[in-house]
Protein backbone atom coordinates (compact mmCIF):
# COMPACT_ATOMS: atom_id res chain seq x y z
CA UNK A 1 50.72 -0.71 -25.53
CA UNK A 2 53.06 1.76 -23.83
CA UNK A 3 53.30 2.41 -20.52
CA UNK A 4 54.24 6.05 -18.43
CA UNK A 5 54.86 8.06 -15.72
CA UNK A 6 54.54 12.56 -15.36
CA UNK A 7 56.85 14.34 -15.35
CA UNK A 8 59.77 13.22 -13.04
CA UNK A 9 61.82 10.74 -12.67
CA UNK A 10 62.41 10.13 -8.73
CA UNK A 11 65.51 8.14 -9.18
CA UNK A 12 67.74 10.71 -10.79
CA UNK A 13 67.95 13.08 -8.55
CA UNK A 14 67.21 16.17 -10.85
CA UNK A 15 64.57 18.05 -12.33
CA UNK A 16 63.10 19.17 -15.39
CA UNK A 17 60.67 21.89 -13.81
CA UNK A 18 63.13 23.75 -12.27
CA UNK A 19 61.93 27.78 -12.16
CA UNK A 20 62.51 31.40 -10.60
CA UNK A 21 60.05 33.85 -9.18
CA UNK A 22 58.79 36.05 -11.26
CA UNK A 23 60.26 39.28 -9.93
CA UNK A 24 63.60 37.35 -10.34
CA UNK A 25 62.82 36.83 -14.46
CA UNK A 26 65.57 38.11 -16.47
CA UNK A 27 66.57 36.98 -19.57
CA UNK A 28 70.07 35.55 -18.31
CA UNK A 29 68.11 33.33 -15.55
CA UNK A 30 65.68 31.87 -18.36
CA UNK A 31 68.29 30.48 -20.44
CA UNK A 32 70.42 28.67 -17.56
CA UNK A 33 67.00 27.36 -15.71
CA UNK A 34 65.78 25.76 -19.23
CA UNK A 35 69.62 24.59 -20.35
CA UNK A 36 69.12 22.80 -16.90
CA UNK A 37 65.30 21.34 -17.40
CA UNK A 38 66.58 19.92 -20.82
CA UNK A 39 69.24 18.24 -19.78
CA UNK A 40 67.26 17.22 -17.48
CA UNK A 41 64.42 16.23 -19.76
CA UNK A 42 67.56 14.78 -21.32
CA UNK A 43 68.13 11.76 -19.06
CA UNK A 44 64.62 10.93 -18.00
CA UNK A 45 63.92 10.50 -21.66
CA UNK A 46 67.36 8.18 -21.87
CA UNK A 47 65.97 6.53 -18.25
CA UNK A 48 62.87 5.81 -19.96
CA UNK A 49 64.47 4.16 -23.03
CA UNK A 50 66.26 2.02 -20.83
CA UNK A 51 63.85 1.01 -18.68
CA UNK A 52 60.79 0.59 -21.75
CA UNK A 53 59.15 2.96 -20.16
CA UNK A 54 57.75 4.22 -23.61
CA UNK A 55 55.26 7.10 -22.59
CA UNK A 56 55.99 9.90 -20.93
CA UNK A 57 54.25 12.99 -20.26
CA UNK A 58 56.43 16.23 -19.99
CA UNK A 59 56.02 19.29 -17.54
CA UNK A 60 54.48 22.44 -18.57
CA UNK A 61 57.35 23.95 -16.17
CA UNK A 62 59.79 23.21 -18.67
CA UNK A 63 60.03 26.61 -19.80
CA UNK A 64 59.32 29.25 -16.89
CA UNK A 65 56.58 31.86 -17.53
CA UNK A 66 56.51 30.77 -21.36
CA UNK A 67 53.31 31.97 -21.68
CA UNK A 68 53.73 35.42 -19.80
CA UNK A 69 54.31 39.01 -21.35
CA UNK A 70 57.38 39.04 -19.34
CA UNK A 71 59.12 36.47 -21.29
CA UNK A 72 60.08 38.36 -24.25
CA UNK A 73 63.29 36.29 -24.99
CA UNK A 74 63.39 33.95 -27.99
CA UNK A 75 63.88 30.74 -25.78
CA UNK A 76 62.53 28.53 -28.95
CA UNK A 77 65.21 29.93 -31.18
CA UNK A 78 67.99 29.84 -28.82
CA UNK A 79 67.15 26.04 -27.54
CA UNK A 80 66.00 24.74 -30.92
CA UNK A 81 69.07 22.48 -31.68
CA UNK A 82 68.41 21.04 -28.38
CA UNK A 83 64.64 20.21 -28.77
CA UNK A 84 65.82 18.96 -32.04
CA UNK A 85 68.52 16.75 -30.56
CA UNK A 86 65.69 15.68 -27.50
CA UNK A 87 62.88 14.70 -30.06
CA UNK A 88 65.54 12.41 -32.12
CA UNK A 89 65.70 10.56 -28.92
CA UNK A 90 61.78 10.20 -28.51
CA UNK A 91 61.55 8.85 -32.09
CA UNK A 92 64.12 6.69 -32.11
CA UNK A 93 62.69 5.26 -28.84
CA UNK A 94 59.33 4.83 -30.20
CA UNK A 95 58.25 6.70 -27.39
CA UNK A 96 55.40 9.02 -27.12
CA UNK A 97 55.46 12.02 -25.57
CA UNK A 98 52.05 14.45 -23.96
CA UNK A 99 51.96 17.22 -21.72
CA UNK A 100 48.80 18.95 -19.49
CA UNK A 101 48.58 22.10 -18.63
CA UNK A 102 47.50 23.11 -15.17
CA UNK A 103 43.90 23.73 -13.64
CA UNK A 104 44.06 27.37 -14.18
CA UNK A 105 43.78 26.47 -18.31
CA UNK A 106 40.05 26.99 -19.08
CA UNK A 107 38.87 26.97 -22.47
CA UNK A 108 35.33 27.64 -21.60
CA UNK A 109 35.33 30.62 -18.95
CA UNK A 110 33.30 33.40 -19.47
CA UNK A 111 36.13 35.46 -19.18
CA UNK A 112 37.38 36.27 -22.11
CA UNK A 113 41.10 37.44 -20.56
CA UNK A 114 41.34 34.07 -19.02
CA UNK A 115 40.43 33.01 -22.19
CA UNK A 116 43.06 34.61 -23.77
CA UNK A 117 45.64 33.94 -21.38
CA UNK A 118 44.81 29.93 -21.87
CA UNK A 119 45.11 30.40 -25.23
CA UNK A 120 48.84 31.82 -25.15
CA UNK A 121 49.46 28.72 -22.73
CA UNK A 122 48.13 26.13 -24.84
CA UNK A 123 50.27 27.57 -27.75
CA UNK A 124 53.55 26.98 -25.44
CA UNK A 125 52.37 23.55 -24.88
CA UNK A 126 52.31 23.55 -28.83
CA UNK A 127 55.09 24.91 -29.44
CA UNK A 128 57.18 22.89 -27.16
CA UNK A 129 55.98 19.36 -29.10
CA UNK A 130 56.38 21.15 -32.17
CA UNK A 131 60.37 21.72 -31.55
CA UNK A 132 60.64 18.26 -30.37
CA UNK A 133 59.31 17.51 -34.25
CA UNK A 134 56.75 15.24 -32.90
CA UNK A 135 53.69 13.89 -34.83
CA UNK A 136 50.21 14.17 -34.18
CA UNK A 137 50.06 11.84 -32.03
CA UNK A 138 52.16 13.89 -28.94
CA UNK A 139 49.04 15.64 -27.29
CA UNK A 140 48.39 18.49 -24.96
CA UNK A 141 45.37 16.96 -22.45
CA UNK A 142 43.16 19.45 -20.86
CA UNK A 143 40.19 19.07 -18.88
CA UNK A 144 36.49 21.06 -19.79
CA UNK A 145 36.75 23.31 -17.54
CA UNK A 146 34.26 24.48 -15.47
CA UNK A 147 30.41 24.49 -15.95
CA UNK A 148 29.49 28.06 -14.35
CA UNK A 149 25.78 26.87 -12.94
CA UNK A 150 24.69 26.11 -17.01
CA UNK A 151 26.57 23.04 -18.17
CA UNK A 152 25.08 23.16 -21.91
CA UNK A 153 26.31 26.64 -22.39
CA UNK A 154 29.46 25.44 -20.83
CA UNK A 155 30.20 22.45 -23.50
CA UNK A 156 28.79 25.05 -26.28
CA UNK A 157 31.53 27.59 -25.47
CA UNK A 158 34.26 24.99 -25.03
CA UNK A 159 33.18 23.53 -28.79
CA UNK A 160 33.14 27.52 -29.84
CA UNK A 161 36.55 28.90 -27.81
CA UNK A 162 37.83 25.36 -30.14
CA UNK A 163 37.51 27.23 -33.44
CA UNK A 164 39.65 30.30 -32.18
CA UNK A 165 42.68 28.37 -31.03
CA UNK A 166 45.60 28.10 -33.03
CA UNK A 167 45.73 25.04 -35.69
CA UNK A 168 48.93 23.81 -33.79
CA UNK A 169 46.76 23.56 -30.76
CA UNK A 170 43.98 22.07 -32.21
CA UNK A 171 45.28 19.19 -34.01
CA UNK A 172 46.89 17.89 -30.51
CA UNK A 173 44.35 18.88 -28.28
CA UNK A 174 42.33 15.86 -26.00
CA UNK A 175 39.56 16.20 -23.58
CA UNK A 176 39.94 14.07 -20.32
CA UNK A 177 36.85 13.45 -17.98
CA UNK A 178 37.21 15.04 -14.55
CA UNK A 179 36.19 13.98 -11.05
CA UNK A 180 33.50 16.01 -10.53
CA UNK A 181 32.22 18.15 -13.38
CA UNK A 182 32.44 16.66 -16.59
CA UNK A 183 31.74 13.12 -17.46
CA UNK A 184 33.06 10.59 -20.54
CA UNK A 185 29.77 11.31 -21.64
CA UNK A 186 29.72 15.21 -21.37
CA UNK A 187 33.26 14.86 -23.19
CA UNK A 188 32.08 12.42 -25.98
CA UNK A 189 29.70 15.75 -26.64
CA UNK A 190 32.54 17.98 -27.25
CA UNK A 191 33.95 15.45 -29.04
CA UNK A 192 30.81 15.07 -31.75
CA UNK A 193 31.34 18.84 -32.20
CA UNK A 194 35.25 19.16 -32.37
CA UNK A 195 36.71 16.02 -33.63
CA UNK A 196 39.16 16.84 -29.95
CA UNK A 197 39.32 12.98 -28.85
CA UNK A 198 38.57 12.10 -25.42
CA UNK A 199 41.17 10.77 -23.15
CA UNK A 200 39.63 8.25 -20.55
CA UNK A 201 40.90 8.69 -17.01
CA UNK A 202 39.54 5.71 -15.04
CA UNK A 203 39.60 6.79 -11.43
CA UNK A 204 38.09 10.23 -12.31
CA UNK A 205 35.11 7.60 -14.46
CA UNK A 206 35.08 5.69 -11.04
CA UNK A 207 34.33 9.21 -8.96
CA UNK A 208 32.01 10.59 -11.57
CA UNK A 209 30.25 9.02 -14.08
CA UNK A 210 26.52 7.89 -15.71
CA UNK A 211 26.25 4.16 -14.39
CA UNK A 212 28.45 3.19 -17.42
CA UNK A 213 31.07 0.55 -16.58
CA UNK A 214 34.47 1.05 -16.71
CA UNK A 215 35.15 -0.97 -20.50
CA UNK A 216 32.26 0.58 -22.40
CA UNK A 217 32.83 3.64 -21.07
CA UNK A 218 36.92 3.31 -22.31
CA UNK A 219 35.52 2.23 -25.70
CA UNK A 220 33.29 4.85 -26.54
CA UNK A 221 35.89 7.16 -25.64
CA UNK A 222 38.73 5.45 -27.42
CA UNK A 223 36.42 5.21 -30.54
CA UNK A 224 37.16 9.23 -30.89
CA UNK A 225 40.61 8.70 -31.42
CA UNK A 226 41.28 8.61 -35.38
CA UNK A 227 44.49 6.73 -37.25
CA UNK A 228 46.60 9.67 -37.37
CA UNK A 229 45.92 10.61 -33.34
CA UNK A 230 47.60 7.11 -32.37
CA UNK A 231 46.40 4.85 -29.75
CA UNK A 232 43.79 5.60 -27.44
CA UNK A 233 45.59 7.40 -24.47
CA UNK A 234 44.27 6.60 -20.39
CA UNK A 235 44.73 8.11 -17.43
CA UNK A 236 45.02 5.27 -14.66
CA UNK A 237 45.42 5.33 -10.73
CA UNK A 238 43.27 4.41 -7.65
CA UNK A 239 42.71 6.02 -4.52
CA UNK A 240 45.51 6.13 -1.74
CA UNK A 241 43.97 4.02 1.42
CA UNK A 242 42.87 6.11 4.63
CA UNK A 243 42.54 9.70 2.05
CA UNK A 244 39.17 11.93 1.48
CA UNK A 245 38.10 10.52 -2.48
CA UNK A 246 40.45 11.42 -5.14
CA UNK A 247 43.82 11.20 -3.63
CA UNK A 248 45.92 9.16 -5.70
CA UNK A 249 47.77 6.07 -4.44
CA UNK A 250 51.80 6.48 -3.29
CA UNK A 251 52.26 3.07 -4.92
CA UNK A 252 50.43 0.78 -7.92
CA UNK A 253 47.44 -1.57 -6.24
CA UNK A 254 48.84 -4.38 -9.47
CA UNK A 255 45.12 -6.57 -8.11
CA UNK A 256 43.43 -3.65 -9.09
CA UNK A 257 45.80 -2.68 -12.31
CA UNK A 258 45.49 -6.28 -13.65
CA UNK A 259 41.78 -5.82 -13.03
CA UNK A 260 41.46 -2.91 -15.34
CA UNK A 261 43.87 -4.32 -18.02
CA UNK A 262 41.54 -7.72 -17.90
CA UNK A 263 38.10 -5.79 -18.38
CA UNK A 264 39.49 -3.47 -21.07
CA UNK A 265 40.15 -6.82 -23.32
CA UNK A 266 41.59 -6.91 -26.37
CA UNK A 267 41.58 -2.94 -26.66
CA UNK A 268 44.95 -1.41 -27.59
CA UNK A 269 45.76 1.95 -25.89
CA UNK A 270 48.66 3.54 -24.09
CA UNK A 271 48.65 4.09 -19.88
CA UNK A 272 49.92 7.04 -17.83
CA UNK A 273 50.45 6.37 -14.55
CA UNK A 274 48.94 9.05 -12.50
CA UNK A 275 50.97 7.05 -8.87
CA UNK A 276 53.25 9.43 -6.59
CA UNK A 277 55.55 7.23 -6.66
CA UNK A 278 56.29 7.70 -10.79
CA UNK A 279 59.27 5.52 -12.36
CA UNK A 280 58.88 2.70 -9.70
CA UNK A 281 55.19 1.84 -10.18
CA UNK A 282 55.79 1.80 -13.80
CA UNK A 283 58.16 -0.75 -13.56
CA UNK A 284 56.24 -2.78 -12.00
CA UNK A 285 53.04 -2.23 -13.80
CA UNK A 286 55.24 -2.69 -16.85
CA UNK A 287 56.51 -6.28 -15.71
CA UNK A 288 52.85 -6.98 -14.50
CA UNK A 289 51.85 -6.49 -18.28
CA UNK A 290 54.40 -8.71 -19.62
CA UNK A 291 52.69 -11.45 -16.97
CA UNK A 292 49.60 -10.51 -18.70
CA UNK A 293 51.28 -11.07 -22.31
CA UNK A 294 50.11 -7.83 -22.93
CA UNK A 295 53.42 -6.51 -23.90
CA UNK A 296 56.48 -8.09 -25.13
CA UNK A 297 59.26 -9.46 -22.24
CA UNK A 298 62.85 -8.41 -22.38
């Protein structure tokens, strides 16, 4: 079991999403902003090593506008060496290593240029784990999407739009259930029809769901997940005190943490930390596992 944190490290004092406006894009700006976010990426991934923080999951604002006509620059040939000296450090680790692209990513839109545009997207996210030389088991989570007032025909494109991504796409991709529109059920159907796996998030299952309970509803979705995917992979916060429904906590609830990690059993799976306050709650959600003998001490 490894436990995470998204995308930055709050103790280091830099980042690895730095970017530029748009009108400001020019070839020269790319290369310094990216040198930056990978050296960056550099010593989170070093911080995490340390620390056995083991899973981490990286921005999609690594490299800015990746995915837009504008960027015309061969960023992936000039940083290769670098991804190459970045993903030695993840497999040495034993680490493991996803990223998410943003809301705006929808497989399943009836528009076909959004469409189209996710699809360029989804192959940065690609190619990004692909330069790290990362397994199969590094994924790219995205959500459904949206359901457009006909939820059926919603799942049915997703499972359709599936078949016309790239193969480097497909073979990382995971479904997670959302707070509102899509279910672990409604993802174990896209599952069925893709083979995509379906990453549980358990405070989106606590906001929306079908009555199931939180463990059989994290075992039928980390039955999807086949030998060469890895472990299972979950989503976990709770909801910050005083907030509308779905705010996620500033800090880890560890009552509620050991709760979950009790009713999931004997199930083996890796946790991202979805907690404002990143590196810190890890910490201590890592040392409340090793209370738990759930992980080694050290």
């Amino acid at each position: 079991m490894r436990i995470g944190y998204p995308c930055l490290n709050r103790s280091l004092g830099c980042t690895p999403s730095r970017t530029f406006r748009l009108a400001s894009y020019s070839p020269g700006r790319l290369v310094e902003t990216v040198r930056l976010n990978l050296d960056c990426l550099g010593r989170v991934l070093e911080y995490n090593r340390a620390h056995g923080l083991l899973f981490f999951r990286i921005t999609s604002d690594l490299v800015p506008f990746a995915s837009h006509p504008v960027c015309a620059f061969p960023w992936h040939e000039e940083f290769a060496p670098r991804f190459a000296e970045l993903g030695n450090v993840i497999r040495s680790g034993a680490m493991r290593i996803s990223m998410h692209p943003d809301q705006f990513t929808l497989i399943n839109s009836p528009d076909e240029d959004i469409f189209r545009r996710s699809a360029a997207e989804l192959a940065y996210h690609a190619r990004v784990l692909d330069l790290l030389e990362l397994d199969g088991t590094a994924r790219i989570q995205v959500h459904a999407g949206g359901v457009y007032n006909d939820k059926p025909a919603a799942i049915d494109r997703f499972c359709r739009r599936f078949e016309r991504l790239g193969e480097a796409v497909r073979r990382r991709l995971t479904v997670e259930n959302d707070d509102r529109l899509y279910t672990v059920a409604d993802c174990l159907q896209i599952s069925r029809r893709t083979g995509v796996p379906v990453l549980f998030d358990s405070f989106h299952h606590q906001l929306h769901n079908r009555g199931e309970e939180a463990a059989q509803a994290l075992g039928q979705a980390a039955a999807t997940w086949k030998k060469g995917d890895g472990p299972p992979m979950i989503d976990y916060s709770s909801q910050k005190k005083g907030e509308r429904a779905g705010r996620h906590a500033e800090s880890i609830d560890l009552k509620d943490f050991a709760r979950f990690i009790a009713a999931a059993g004997a199930l083996d799976f890796d946790i991202m930390l979805e907690i404002k306050d990143k590196e810190k709650s890890a910490l201590r959600a890592r040392r409340q596992l090793v209370r738990m003998k759930r992980i080694p001490g050290s």
